[in-house]
C-alpha atoms as a PDB file:
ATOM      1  CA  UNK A   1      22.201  -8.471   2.560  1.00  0.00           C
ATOM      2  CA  UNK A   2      18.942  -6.879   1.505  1.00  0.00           C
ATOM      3  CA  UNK A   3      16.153  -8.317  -0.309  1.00  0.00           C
ATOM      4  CA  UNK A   4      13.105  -6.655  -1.682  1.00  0.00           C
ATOM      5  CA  UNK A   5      12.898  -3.666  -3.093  1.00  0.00           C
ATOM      6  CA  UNK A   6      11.346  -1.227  -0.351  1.00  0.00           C
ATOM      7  CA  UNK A   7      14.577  -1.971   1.472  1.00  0.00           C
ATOM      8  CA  UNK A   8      16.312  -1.626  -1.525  1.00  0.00           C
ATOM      9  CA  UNK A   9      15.210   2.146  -1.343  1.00  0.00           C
ATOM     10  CA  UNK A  10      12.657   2.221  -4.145  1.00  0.00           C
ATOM     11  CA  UNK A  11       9.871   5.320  -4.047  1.00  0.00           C
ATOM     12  CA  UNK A  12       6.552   5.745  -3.380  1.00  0.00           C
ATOM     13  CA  UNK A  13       4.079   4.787  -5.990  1.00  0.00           C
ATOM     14  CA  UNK A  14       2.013   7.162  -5.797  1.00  0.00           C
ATOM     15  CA  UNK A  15       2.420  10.560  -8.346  1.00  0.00           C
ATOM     16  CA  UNK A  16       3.921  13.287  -7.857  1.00  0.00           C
ATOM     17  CA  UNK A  17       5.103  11.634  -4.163  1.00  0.00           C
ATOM     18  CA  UNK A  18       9.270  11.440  -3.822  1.00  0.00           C
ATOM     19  CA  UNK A  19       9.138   9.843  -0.612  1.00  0.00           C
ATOM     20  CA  UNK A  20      10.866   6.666   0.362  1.00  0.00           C
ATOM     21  CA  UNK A  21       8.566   3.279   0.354  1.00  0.00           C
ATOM     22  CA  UNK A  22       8.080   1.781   3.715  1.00  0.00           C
ATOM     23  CA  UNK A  23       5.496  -1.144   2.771  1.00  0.00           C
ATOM     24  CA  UNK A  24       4.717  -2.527  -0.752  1.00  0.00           C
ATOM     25  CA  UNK A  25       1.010  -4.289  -1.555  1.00  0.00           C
ATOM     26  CA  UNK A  26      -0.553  -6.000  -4.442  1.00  0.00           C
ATOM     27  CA  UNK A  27      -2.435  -3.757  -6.382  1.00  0.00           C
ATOM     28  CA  UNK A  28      -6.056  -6.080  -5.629  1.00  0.00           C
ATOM     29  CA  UNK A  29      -5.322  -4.795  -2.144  1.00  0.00           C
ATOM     30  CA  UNK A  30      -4.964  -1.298  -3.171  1.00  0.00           C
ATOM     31  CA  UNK A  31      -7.550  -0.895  -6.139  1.00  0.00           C
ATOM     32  CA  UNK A  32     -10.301   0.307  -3.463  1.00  0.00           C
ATOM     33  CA  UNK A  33      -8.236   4.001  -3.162  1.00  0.00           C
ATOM     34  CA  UNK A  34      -8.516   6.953  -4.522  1.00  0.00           C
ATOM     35  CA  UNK A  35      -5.079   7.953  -4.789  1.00  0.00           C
ATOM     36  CA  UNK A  36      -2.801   7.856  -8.228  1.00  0.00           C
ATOM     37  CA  UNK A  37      -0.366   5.151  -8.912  1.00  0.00           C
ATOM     38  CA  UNK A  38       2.347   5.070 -11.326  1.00  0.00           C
ATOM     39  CA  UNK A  39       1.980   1.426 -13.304  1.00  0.00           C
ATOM     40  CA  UNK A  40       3.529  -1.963 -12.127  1.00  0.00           C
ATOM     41  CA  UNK A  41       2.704  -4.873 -10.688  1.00  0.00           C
ATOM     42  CA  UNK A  42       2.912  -4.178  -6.994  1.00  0.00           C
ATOM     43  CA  UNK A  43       2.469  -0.763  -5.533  1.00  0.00           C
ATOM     44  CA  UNK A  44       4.859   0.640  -3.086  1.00  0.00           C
ATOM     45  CA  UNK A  45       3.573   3.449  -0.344  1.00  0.00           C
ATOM     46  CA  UNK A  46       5.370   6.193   2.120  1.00  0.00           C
ATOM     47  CA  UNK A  47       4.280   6.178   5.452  1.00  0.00           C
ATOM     48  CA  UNK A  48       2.086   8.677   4.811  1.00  0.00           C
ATOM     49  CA  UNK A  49       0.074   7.414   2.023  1.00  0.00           C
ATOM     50  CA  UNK A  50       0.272   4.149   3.734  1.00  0.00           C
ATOM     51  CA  UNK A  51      -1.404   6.174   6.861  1.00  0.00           C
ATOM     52  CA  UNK A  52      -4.241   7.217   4.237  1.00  0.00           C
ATOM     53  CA  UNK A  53      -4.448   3.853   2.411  1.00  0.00           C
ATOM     54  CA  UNK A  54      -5.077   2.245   5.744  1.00  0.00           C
ATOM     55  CA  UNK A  55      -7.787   4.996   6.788  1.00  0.00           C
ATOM     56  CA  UNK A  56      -9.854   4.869   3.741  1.00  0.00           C
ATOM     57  CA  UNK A  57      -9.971   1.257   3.545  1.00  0.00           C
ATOM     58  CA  UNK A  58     -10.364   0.196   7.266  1.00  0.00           C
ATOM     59  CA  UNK A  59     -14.319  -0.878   6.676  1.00  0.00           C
ATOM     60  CA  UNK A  60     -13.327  -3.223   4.256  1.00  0.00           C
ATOM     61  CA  UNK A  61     -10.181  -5.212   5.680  1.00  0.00           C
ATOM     62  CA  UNK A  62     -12.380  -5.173   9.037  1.00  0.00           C
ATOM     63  CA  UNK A  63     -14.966  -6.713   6.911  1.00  0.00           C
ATOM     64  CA  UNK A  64     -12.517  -9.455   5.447  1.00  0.00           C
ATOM     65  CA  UNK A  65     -11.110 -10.544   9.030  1.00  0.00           C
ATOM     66  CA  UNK A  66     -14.425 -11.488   9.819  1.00  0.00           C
ATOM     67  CA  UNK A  67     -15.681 -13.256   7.173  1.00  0.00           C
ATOM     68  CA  UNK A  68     -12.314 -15.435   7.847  1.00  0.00           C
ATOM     69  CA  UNK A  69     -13.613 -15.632  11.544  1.00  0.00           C
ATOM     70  CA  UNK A  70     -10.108 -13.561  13.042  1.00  0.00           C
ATOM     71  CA  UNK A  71     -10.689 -10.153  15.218  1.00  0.00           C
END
C-alpha cells in the first residue's frame, strides 16, 4: 500500500525537470530558492534539485535550529 504522492511516482516540481520526486516540502520552506516551480500547494524535488535546495538554503535552516535551541 502506498501513500503520498512522491511514492506514488509524481515529478519534480521544478520546470523543465522530468525527474522522479524523492522528497516533497511546503512551499514556505522552499520560497527562499531561486529555482522555478510549476504551481500547487506543496512542491515536490529530484534528488538533485533537492541537493541544490538544501545547498542554497543551509544558512537559514542552520539559523532556525538554533533559535529553537537544537544543533
Amino acid at each position: 500500500m502506498t501513500l503520498g504522492r512522491v511514492q506514488k511516482g509524481i515529478r519534480c516540481s521544478v520546470i523543465g525537470c522530468s525527474n522522479e520526486a524523492i522528497r516533497s516540502l511546503s512551499k514556505e520552506k522552499f520560497s527562499s530558492s531561486d529555482l522555478n516551480l510549476q504551481e500547487g500547494r506543496r512542491t515536490y524535488l529530484c534528488d538533485l534539485h533537492y541537493k541544490i535546495w538544501k545547498k542554497s538554503t543551509k544558512k537559514l535552516r542552520k539559523m532556525d535550529r538554533l533559535r529553537y535551541g537544537q544543533k
